[in-house]
N, C-alpha and C. Protein backbone atom coordinates (compact mmCIF):
# COMPACT_ATOMS: atom_id res chain seq x y z
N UNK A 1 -4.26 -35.16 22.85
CA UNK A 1 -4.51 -36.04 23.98
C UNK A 1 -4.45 -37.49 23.50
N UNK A 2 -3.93 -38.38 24.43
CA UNK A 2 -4.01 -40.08 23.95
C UNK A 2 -4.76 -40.83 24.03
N UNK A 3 -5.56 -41.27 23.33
CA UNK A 3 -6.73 -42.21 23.33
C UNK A 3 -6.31 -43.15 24.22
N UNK A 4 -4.93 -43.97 24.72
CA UNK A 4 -4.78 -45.04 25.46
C UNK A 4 -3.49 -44.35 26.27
N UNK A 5 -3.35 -44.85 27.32
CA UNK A 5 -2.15 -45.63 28.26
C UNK A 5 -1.71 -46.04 28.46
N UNK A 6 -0.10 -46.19 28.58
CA UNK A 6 0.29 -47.52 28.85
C UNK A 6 0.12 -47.30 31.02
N UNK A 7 1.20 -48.90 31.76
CA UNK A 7 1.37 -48.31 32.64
C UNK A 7 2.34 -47.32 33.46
N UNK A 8 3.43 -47.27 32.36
CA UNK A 8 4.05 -46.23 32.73
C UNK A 8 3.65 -44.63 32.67
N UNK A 9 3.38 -44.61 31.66
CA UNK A 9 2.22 -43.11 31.08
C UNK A 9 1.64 -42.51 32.36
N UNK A 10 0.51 -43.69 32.83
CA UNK A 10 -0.55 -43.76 33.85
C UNK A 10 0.17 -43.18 35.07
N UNK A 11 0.98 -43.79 35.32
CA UNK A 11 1.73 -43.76 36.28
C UNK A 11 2.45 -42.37 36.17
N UNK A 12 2.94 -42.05 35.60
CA UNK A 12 3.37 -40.47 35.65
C UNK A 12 2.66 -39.48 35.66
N UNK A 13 1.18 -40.03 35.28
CA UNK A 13 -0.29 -39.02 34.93
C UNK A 13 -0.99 -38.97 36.34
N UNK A 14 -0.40 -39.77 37.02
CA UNK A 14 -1.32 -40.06 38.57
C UNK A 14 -0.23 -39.67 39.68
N UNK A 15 0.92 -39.60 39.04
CA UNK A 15 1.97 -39.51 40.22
C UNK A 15 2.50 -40.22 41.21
N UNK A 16 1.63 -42.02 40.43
CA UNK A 16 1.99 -43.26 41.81
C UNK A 16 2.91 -43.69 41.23
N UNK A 17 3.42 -44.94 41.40
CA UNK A 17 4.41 -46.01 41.39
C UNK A 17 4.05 -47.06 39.76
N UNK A 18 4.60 -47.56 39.31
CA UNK A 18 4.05 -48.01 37.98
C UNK A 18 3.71 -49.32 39.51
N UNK A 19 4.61 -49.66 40.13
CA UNK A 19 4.16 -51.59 40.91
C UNK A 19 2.36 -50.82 41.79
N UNK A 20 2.43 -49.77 41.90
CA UNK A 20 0.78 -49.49 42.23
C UNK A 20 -0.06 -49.51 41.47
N UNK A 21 0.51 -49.05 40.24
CA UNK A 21 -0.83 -49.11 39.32
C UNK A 21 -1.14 -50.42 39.11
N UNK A 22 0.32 -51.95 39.06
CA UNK A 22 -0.01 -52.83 38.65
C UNK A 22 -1.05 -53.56 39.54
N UNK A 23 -0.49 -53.42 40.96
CA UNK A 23 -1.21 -53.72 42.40
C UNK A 23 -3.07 -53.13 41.88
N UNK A 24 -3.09 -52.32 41.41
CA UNK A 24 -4.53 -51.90 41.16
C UNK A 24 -5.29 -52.38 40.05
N UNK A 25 -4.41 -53.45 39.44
CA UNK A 25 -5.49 -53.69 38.08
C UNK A 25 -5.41 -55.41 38.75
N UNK A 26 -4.50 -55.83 39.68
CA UNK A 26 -4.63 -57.09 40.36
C UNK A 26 -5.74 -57.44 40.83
N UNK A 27 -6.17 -56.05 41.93
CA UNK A 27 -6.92 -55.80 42.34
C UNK A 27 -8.50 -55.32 41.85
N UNK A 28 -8.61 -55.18 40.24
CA UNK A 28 -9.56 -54.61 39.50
C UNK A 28 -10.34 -53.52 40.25
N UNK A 29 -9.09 -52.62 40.60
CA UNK A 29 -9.79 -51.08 41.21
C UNK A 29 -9.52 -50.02 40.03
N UNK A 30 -8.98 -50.98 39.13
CA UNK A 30 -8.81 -49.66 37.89
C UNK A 30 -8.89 -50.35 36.89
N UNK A 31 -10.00 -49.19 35.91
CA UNK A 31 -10.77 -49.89 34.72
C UNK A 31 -9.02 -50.32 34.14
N UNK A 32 -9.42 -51.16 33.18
CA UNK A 32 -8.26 -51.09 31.95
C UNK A 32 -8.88 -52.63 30.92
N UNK A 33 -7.30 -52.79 30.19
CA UNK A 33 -7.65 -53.36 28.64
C UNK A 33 -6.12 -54.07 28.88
N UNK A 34 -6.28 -55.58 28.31
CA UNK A 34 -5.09 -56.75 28.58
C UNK A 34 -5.07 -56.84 27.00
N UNK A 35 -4.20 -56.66 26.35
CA UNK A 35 -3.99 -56.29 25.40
C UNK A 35 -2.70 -57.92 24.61
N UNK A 36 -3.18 -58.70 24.94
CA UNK A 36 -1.89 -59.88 24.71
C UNK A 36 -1.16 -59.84 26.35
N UNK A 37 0.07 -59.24 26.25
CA UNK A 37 0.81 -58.84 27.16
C UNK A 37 0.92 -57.25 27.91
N UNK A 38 0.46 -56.78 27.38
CA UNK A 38 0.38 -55.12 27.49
C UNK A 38 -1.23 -54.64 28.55
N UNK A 39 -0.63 -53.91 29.26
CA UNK A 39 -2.11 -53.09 29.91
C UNK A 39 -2.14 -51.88 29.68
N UNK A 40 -3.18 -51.35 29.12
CA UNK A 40 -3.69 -50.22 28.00
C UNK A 40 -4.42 -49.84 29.21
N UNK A 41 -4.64 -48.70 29.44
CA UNK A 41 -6.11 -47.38 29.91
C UNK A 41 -6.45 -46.56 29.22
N UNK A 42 -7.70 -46.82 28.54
CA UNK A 42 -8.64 -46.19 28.03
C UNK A 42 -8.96 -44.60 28.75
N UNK A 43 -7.96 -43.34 27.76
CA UNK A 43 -8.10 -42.29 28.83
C UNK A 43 -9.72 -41.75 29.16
N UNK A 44 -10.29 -42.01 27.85
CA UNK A 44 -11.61 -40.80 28.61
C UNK A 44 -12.39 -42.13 29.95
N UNK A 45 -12.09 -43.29 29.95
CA UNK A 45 -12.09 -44.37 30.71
C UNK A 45 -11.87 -44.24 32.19
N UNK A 46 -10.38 -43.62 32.13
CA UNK A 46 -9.74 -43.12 33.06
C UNK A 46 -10.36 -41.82 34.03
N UNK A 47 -10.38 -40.53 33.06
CA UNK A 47 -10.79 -39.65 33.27
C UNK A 47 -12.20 -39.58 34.18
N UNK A 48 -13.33 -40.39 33.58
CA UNK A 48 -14.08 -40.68 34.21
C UNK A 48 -14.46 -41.87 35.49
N UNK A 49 -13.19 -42.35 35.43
CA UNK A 49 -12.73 -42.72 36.90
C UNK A 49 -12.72 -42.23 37.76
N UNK A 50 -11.60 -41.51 37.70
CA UNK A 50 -11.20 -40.09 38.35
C UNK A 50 -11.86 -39.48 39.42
N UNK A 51 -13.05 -39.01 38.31
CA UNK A 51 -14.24 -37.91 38.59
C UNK A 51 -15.07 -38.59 40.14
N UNK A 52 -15.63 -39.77 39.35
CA UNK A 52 -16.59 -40.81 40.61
C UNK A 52 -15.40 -41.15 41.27
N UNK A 53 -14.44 -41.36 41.29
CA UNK A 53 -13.33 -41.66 42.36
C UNK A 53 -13.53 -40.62 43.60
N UNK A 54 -13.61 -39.23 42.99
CA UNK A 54 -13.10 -37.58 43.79
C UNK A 54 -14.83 -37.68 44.18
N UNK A 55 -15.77 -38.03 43.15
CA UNK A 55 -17.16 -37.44 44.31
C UNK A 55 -16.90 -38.48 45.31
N UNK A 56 -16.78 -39.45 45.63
CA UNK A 56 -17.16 -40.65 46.07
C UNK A 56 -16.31 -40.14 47.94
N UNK A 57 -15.29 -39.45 47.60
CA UNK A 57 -14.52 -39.13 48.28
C UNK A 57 -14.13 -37.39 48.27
N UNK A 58 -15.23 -36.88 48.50
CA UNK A 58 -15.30 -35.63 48.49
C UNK A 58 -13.97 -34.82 48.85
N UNK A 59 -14.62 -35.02 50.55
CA UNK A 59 -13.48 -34.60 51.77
C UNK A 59 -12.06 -34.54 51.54
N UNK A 60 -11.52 -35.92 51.08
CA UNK A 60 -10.26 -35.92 50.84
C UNK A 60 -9.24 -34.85 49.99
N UNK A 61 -9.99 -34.15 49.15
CA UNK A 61 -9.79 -33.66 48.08
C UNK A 61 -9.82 -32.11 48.20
């Protein structure tokens, strides 16, 4: 498993758009790490996103 992400990675791991994921860190709705030029996600970071993302939003799911 990968300790980090890039946003393409992410983006194939979530099944959105890489311009959504970027739209979401614009937005600081998704943890992450500015790395110089680079945006990194911290997976167990992620993972536990996720989780409180899906309780938060039971129903949907």
């Amino acid at each position: 498993m990968r300790v980090v992400y890039t946003v393409k990675e992410l983006s194939q791991l979530l099944g959105i758009s890489k311009d959504s994921i970027y739209a979401m860190v614009r937005e600081h709705q998704i943890p992450h790490i500015k790395l110089r030029k680079r945006i990194l996600f911290h997976s167990e970071t992620i993972d536990k996103w996720l989780r409180e993302s899906s309780a938060v939003f039971p129903d949907k799911y």
